[in-house]
Protein backbone atom coordinates (compact mmCIF):
# COMPACT_ATOMS: atom_id res chain seq x y z
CA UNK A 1 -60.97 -50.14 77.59
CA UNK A 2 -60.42 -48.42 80.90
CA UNK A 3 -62.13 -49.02 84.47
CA UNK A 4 -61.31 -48.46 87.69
CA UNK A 5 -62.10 -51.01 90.32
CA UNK A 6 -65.46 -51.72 91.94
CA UNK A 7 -67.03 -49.34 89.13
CA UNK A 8 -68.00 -50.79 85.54
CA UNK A 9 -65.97 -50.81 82.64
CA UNK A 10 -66.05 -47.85 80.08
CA UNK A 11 -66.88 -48.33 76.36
CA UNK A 12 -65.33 -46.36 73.27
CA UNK A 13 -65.06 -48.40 70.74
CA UNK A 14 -67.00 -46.04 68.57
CA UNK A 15 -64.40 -43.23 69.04
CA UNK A 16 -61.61 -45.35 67.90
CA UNK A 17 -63.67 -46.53 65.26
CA UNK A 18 -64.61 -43.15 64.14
CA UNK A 19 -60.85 -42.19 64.84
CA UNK A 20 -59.73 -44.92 62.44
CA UNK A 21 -62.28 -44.01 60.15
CA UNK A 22 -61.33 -40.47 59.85
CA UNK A 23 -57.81 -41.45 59.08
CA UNK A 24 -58.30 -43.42 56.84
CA UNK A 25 -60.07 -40.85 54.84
CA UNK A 26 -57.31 -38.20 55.13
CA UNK A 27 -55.02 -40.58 53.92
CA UNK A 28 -57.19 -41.64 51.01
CA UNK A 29 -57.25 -38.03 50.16
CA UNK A 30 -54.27 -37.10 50.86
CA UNK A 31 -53.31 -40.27 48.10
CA UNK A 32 -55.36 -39.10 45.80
CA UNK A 33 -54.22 -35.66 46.10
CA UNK A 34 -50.92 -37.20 45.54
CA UNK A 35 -51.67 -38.88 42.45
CA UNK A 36 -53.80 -35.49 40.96
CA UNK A 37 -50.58 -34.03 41.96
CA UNK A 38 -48.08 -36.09 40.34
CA UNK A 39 -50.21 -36.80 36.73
CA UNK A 40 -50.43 -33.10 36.45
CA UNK A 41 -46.87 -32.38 36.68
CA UNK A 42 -46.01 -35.03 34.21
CA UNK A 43 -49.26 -34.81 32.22
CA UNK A 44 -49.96 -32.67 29.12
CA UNK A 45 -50.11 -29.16 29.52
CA UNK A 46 -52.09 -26.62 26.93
CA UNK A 47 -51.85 -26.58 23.32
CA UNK A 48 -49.84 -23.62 21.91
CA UNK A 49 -52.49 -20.88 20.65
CA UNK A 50 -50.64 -20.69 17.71
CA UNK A 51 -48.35 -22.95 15.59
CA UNK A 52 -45.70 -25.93 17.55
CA UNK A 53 -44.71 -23.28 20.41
CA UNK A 54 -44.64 -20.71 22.39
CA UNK A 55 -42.80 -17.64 22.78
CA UNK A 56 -43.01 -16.23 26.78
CA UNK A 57 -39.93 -13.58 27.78
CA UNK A 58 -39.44 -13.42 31.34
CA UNK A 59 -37.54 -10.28 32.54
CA UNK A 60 -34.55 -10.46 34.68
CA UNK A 61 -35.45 -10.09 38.81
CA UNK A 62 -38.91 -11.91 37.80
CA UNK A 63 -39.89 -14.25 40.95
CA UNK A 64 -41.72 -17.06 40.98
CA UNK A 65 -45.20 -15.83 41.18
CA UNK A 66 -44.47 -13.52 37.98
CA UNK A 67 -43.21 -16.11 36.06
CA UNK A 68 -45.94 -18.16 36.84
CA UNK A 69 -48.81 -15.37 36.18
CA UNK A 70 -46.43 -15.02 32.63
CA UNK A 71 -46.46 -18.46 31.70
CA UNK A 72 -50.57 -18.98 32.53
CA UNK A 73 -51.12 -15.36 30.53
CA UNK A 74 -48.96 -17.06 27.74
CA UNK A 75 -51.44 -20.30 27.58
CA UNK A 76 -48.32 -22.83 28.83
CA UNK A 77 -49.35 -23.70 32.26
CA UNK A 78 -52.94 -24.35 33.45
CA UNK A 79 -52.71 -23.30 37.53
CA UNK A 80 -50.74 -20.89 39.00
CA UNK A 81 -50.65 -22.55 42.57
CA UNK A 82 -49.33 -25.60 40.74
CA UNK A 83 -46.82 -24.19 38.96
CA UNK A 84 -45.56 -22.52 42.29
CA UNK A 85 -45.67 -25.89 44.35
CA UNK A 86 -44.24 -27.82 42.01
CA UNK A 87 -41.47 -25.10 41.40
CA UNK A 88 -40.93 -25.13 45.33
CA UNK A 89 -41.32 -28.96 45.86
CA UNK A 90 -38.65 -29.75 43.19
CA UNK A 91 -36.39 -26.90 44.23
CA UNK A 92 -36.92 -25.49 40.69
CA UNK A 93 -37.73 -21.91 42.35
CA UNK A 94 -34.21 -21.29 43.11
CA UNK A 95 -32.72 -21.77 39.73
CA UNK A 96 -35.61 -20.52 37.16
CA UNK A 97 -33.51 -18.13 34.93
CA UNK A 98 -34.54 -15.20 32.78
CA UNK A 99 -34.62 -14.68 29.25
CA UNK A 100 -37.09 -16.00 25.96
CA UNK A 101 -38.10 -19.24 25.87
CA UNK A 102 -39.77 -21.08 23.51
CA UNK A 103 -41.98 -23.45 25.15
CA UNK A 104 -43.53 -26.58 23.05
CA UNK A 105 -46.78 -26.96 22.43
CA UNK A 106 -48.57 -29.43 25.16
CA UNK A 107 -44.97 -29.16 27.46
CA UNK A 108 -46.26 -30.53 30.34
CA UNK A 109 -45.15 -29.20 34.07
CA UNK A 110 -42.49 -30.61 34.44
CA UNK A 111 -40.99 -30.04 30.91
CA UNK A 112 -41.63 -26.35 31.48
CA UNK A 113 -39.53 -26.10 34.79
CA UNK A 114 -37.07 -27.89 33.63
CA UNK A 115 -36.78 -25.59 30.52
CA UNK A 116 -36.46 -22.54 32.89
CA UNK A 117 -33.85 -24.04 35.57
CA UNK A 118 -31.67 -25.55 32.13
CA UNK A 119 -31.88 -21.94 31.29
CA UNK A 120 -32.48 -22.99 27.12
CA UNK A 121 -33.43 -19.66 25.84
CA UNK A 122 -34.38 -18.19 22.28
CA UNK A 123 -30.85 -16.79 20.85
CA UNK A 124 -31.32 -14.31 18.32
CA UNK A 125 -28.14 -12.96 16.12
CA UNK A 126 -28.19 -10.36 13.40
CA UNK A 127 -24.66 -10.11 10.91
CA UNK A 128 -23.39 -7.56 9.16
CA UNK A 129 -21.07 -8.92 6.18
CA UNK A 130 -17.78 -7.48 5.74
CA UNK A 131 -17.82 -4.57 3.11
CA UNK A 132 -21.59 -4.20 3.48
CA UNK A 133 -22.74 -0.26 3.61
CA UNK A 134 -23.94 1.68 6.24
CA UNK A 135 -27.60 2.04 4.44
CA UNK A 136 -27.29 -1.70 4.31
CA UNK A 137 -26.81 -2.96 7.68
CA UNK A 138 -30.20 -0.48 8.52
CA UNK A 139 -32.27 -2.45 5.91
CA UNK A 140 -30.81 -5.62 7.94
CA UNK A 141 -31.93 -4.41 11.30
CA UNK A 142 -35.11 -3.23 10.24
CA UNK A 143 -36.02 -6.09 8.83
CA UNK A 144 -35.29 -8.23 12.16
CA UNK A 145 -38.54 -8.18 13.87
CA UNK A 146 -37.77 -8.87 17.53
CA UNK A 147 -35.48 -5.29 17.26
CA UNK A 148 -37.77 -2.34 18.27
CA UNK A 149 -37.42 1.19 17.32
CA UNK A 150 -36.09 3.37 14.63
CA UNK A 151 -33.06 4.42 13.25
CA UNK A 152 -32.95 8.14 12.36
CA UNK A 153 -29.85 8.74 10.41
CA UNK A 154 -27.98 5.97 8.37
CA UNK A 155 -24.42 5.79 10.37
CA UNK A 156 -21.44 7.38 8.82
CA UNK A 157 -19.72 5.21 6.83
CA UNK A 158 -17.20 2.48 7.93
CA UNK A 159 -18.25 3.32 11.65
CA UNK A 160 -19.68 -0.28 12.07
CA UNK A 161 -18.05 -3.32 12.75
CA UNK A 162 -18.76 -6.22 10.30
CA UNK A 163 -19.61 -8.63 12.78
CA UNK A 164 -22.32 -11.29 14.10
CA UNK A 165 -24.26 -10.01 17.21
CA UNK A 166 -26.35 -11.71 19.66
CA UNK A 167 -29.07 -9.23 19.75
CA UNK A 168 -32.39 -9.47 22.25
CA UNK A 169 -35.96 -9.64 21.80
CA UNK A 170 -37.09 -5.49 22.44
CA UNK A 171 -33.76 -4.49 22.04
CA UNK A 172 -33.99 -1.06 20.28
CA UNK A 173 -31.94 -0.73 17.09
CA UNK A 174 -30.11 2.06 17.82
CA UNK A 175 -28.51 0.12 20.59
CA UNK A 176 -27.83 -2.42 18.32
CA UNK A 177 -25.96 0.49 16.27
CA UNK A 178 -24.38 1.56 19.36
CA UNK A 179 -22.40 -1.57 20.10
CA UNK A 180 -21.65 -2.13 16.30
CA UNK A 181 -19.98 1.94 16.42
CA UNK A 182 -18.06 0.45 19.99
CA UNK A 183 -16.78 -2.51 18.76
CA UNK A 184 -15.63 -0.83 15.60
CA UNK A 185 -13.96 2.11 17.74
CA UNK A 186 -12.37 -0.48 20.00
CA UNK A 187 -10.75 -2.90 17.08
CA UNK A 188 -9.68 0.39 15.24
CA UNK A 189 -7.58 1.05 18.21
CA UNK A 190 -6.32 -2.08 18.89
CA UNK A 191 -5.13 -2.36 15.22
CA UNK A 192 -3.54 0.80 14.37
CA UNK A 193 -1.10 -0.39 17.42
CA UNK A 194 -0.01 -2.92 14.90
CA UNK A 195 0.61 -0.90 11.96
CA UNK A 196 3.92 -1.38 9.85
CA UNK A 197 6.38 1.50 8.89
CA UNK A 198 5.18 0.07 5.26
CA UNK A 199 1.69 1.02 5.76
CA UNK A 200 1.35 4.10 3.63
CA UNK A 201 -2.46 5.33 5.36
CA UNK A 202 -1.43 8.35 7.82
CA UNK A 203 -4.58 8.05 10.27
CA UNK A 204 -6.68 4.89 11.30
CA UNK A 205 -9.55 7.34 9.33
CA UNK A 206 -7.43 6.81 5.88
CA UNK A 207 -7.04 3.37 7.22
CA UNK A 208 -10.65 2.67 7.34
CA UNK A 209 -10.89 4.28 3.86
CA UNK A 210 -8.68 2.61 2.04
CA UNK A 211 -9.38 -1.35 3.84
CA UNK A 212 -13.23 -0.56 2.37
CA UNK A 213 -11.73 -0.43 -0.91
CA UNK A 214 -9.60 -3.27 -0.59
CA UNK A 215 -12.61 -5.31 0.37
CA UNK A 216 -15.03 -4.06 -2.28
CA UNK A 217 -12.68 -4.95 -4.64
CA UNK A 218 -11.90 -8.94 -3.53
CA UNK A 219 -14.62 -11.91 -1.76
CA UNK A 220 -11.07 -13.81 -1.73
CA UNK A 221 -9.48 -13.51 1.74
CA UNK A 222 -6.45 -14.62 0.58
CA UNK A 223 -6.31 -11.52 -2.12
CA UNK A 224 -6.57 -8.87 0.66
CA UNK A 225 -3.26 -8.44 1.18
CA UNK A 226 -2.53 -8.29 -2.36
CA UNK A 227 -4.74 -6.05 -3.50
CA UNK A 228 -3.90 -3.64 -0.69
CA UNK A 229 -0.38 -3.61 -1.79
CA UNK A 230 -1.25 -2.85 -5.05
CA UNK A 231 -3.43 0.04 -3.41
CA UNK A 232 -0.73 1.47 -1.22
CA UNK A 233 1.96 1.20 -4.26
CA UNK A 234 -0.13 3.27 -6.38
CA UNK A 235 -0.23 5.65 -3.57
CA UNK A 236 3.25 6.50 -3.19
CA UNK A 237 3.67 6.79 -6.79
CA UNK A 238 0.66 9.37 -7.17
CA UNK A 239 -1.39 7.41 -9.61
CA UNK A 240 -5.05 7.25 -9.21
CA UNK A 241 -6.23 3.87 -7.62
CA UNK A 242 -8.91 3.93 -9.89
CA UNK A 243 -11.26 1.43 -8.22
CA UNK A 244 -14.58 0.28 -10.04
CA UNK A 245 -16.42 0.29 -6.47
CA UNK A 246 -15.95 4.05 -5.85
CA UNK A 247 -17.71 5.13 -8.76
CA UNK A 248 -20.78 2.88 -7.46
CA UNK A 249 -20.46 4.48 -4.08
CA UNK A 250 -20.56 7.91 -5.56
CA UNK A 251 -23.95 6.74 -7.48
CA UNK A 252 -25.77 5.28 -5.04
CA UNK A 253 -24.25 5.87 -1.47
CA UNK A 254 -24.14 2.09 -0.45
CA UNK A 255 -26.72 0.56 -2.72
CA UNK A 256 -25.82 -2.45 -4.60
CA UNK A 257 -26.01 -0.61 -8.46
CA UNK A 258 -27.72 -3.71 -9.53
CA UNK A 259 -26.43 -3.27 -13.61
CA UNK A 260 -22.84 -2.48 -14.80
CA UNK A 261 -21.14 1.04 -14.63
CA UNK A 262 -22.01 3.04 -17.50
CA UNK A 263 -18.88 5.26 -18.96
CA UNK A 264 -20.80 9.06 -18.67
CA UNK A 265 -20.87 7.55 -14.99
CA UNK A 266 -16.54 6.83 -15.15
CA UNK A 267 -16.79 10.50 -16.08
CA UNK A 268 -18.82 11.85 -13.31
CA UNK A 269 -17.14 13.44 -10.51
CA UNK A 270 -19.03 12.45 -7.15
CA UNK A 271 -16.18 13.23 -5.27
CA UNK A 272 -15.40 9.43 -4.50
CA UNK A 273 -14.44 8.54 -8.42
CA UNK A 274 -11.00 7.59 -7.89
CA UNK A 275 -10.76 7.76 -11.66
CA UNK A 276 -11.23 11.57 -11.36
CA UNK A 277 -9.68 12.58 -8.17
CA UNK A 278 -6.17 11.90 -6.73
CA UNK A 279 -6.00 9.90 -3.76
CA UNK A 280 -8.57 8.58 -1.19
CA UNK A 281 -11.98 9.62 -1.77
CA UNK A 282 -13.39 11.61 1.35
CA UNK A 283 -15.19 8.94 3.66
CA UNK A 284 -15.30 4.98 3.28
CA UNK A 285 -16.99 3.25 0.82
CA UNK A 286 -18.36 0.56 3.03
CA UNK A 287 -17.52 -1.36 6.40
CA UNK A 288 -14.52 -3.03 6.09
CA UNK A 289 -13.74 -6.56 8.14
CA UNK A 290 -10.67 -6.98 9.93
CA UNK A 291 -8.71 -8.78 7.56
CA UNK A 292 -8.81 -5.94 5.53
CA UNK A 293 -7.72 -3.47 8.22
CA UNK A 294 -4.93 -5.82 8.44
CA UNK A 295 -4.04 -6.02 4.95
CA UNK A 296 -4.16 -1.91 4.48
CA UNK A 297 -2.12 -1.37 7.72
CA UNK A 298 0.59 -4.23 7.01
CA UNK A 299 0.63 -4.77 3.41
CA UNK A 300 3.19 -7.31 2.01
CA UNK A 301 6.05 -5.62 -0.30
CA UNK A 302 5.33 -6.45 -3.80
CA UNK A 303 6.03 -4.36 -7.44
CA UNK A 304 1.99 -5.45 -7.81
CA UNK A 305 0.46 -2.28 -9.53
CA UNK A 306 -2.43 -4.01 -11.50
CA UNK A 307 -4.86 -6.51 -11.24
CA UNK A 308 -8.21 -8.21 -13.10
CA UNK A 309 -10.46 -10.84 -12.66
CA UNK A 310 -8.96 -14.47 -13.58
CA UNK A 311 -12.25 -15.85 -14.29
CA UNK A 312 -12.30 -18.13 -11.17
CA UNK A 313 -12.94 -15.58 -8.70
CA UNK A 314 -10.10 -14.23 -7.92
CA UNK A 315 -7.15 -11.93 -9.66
CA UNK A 316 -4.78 -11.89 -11.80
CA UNK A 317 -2.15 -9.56 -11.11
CA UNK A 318 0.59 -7.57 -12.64
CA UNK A 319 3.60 -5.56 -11.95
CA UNK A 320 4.05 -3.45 -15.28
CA UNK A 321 0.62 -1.95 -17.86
CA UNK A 322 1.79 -4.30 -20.90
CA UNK A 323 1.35 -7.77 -18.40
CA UNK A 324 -1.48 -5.91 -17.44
CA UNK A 325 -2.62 -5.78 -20.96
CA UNK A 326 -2.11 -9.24 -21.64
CA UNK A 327 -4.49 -10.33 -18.08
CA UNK A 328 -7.07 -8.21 -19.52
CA UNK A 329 -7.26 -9.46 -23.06
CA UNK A 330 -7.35 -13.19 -20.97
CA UNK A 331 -10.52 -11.85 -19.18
CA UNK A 332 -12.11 -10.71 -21.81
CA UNK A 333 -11.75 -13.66 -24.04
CA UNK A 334 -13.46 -15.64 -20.84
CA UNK A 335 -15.84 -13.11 -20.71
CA UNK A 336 -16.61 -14.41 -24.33
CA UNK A 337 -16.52 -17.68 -23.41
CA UNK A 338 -13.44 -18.50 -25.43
CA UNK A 339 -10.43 -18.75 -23.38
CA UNK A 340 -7.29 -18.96 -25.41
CA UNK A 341 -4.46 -20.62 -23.68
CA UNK A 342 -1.55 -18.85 -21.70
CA UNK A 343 0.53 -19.11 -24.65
CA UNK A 344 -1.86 -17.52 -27.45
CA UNK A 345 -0.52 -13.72 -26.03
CA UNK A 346 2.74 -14.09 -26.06
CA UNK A 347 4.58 -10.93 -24.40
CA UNK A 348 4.37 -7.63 -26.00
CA UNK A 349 0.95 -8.48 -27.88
CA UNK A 350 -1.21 -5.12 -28.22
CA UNK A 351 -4.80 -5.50 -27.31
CA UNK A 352 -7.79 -3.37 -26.67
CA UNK A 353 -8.58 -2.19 -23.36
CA UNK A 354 -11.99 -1.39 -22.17
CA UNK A 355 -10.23 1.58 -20.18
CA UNK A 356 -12.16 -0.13 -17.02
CA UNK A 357 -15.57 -0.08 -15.97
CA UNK A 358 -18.05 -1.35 -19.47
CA UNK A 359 -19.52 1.35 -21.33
CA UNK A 360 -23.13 0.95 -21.52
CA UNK A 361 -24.57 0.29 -25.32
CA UNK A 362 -26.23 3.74 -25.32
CA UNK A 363 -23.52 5.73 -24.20
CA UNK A 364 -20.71 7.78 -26.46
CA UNK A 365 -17.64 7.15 -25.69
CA UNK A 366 -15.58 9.45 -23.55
CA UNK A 367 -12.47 11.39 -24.99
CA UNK A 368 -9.43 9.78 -23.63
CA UNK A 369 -6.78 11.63 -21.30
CA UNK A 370 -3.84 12.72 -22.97
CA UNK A 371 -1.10 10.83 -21.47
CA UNK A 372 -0.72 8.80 -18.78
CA UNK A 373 3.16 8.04 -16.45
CA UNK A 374 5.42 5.34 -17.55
CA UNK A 375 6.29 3.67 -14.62
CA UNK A 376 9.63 2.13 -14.27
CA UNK A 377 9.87 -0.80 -10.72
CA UNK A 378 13.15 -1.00 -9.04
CA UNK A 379 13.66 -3.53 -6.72
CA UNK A 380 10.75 -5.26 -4.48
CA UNK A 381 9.16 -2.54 -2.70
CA UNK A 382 10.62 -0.04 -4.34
CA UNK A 383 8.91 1.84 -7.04
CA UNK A 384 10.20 5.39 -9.17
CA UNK A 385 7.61 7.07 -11.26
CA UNK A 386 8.79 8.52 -14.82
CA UNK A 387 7.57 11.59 -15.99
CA UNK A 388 7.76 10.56 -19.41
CA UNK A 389 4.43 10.81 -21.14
CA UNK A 390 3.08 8.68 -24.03
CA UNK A 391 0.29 9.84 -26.06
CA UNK A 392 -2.97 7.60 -25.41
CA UNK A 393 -4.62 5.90 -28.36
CA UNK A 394 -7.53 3.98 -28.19
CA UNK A 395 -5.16 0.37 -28.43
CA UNK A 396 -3.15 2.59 -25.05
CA UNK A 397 -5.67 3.79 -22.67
CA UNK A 398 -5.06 5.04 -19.34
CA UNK A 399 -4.50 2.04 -17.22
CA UNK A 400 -6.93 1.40 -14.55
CA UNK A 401 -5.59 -0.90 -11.19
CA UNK A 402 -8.18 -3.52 -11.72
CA UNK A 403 -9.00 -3.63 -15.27
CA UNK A 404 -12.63 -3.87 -16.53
């Protein structure tokens, strides 16, 4: 209270009162406000519309008030304003990062920022298997549904590189194609640099060729290098390479066949039979991996010019036809489910070959060439074809590379 002297006092009480008062009542709002505040930043936000989550994609250069009018049009955040204060309260504004998220159904506030700022997006990968087809790794991106887009013409063969991509929601799927062709151009490159002098393919195209045999013929890493010597030692002695999987690609360019080969089909020229024509067939058979590459561009020196299935997966291989004979037979007796041991074909023991691939029940029989080259190995690498012919019998039929 104030006065001056002589002159009577003056009264405001009520304005400090009121002034109190007043303040009081900010603050009280200003609490509550607080407390509205803070239980709906840590309380439960919306239920997902559909199933345990939610998928919202927020674009690269998005700012905050985008995001936020994404996430509300997506059902995960209630208010707008709120999601922008508490983004620029908590400093969350400057680190929200683009990209799919999959939010959780009932995430409250906070749980969303902190989802954006820890930058935990949706990854999404597509493979292509080594030695899968052209026409194959279309069916696999068409079937991925985030991809968008069609593919107009199946890829030429071997151009794609087996691989696992990281591929992104409304990617198209010819851009997924695009980088597959890339990184298959760019490994191709990188190695042919490392070929050997042994390496009997004359362009990284007959290298490409070649490796999609190897790994049509083999699942068993190990093998590649094997069976790629075998391959490229058939090669510089002019036999056919005779490969099962090149009659299939003739049939159904890239299909699994989904039954066994029949024998009018071992006769039919598609142009890729390598039991008809003489060297490599005219494009790949498939998309080879790298190990393959590897295999067909350094392959080890062996005498190796045979091989057939062991009955555990892998091969068993051999360097001259009557060993070759003897592997066979072995197969075939597993094939029946009666194994005789090691020692039950002792060496020189004539048996029936199948002459490759399994006739079907219905089919006739194919005449038989009439010779086929004796081949006589020198030592470890190298190998001298004979021109001596011996009349083929139904107990001596040609000799295919990998048996039946």
């Amino acid at each position: 209270m104030f006065w001056r002297r002589g002159a009577a006092p003056t009264k405001r009480p009520g304005l400090v009162v009121a002034a109190l008062a007043a303040s009081a009542t900010v603050s009280l709002f200003l609490i509550a406000g607080l407390a509205w505040a803070w239980s709906v930043y840590y309380a439960p936000g919306p239920a997902a519309r559909q199933g345990d989550s939610t998928i919202v994609t927020l674009p690269s250069g998005s700012g905050v008030s985008v995001i936020a009018a994404r996430l509300k049009s997506a059902g995960v955040i209630r208010s707008t304003d709120m999601f922008k204060a508490a983004a620029t309260l908590t400093g969350a504004d400057r680190r929200l990062r683009a990209g799919e998220y999959e939010v959780p159904t009932g995430a409250s506030l906070k749980s969303v920022l902190r989802l954006l700022t820890d930058g935990r997006v949706v990854r999404h990968f597509v493979t292509i298997p080594e030695g899968w087809s052209s026409a194959q790794a279309v069916d696999i991106l068409n079937a991925e549904p985030i991809l968008t887009g069609t593919i107009d013409e199946v890829p030429e063969e071997g151009t794609l590189w087996a691989e696992t991509y990281e591929v992104a929601r409304g990617e198209t799927r010819a851009a997924v194609i695009a980088r597959m062709q890339r990184a298959a151009a760019e490994n191709l490159e990188e190695l042919w640099a490392t070929r050997s002098p042994a390496t009997v393919v004359r362009t990284p195209e007959e290298a490409v060729i070649l490796a999609s045999i190897v790994e049509k013929e083999t699942a068993v890493a190990s093998e590649r290098p094997r069976v790629a010597a075998v391959f490229s030692n058939r090669i510089r002695l002019g036999m056919r390479l005779e490969s099962d999987p090149t009659i299939i690609y003739g049939i159904t360019q890239g299909r699994p066949l989904g039954r066994g080969i029949r024998l009018s089909e071992l006769r039919r020229d598609t142009g890729w039979n390598t039991y008809l024509i003489d060297g490599l067939p005219p494009t790949p058979i498939a998309n080879p991996g790298r190990q393959a590459l590897e295999a067909v561009l350094n392959p080890p020196r062996t005498e190796d010019l045979f091989f057939v299935a062991d009955g555990t997966g892998g091969h068993a291989f051999a360097r001259t036809y009557e060993e070759h004979r003897r592997n066979v037979a072995r197969w075939r007796a597993i094939e029946a489910g009666k194994a005789p041991p090691a020692e039950a074909l002792p060496p020189g023991t004539v048996v029936p070959d199948p002459s490759g691939p399994a006739a079907g029940a219905d089919e006739t029989a194919a005449p038989m060439p009439t010779g086929e080259a004796v081949i006589t190995m020198q030592a470890p690498g190298a190998v001298t074809p004979s021109r001596a012919l011996r009349p083929a019998t139904p107990a001596n039929p040609p000799a295919p590379a990998n048996g039946p």
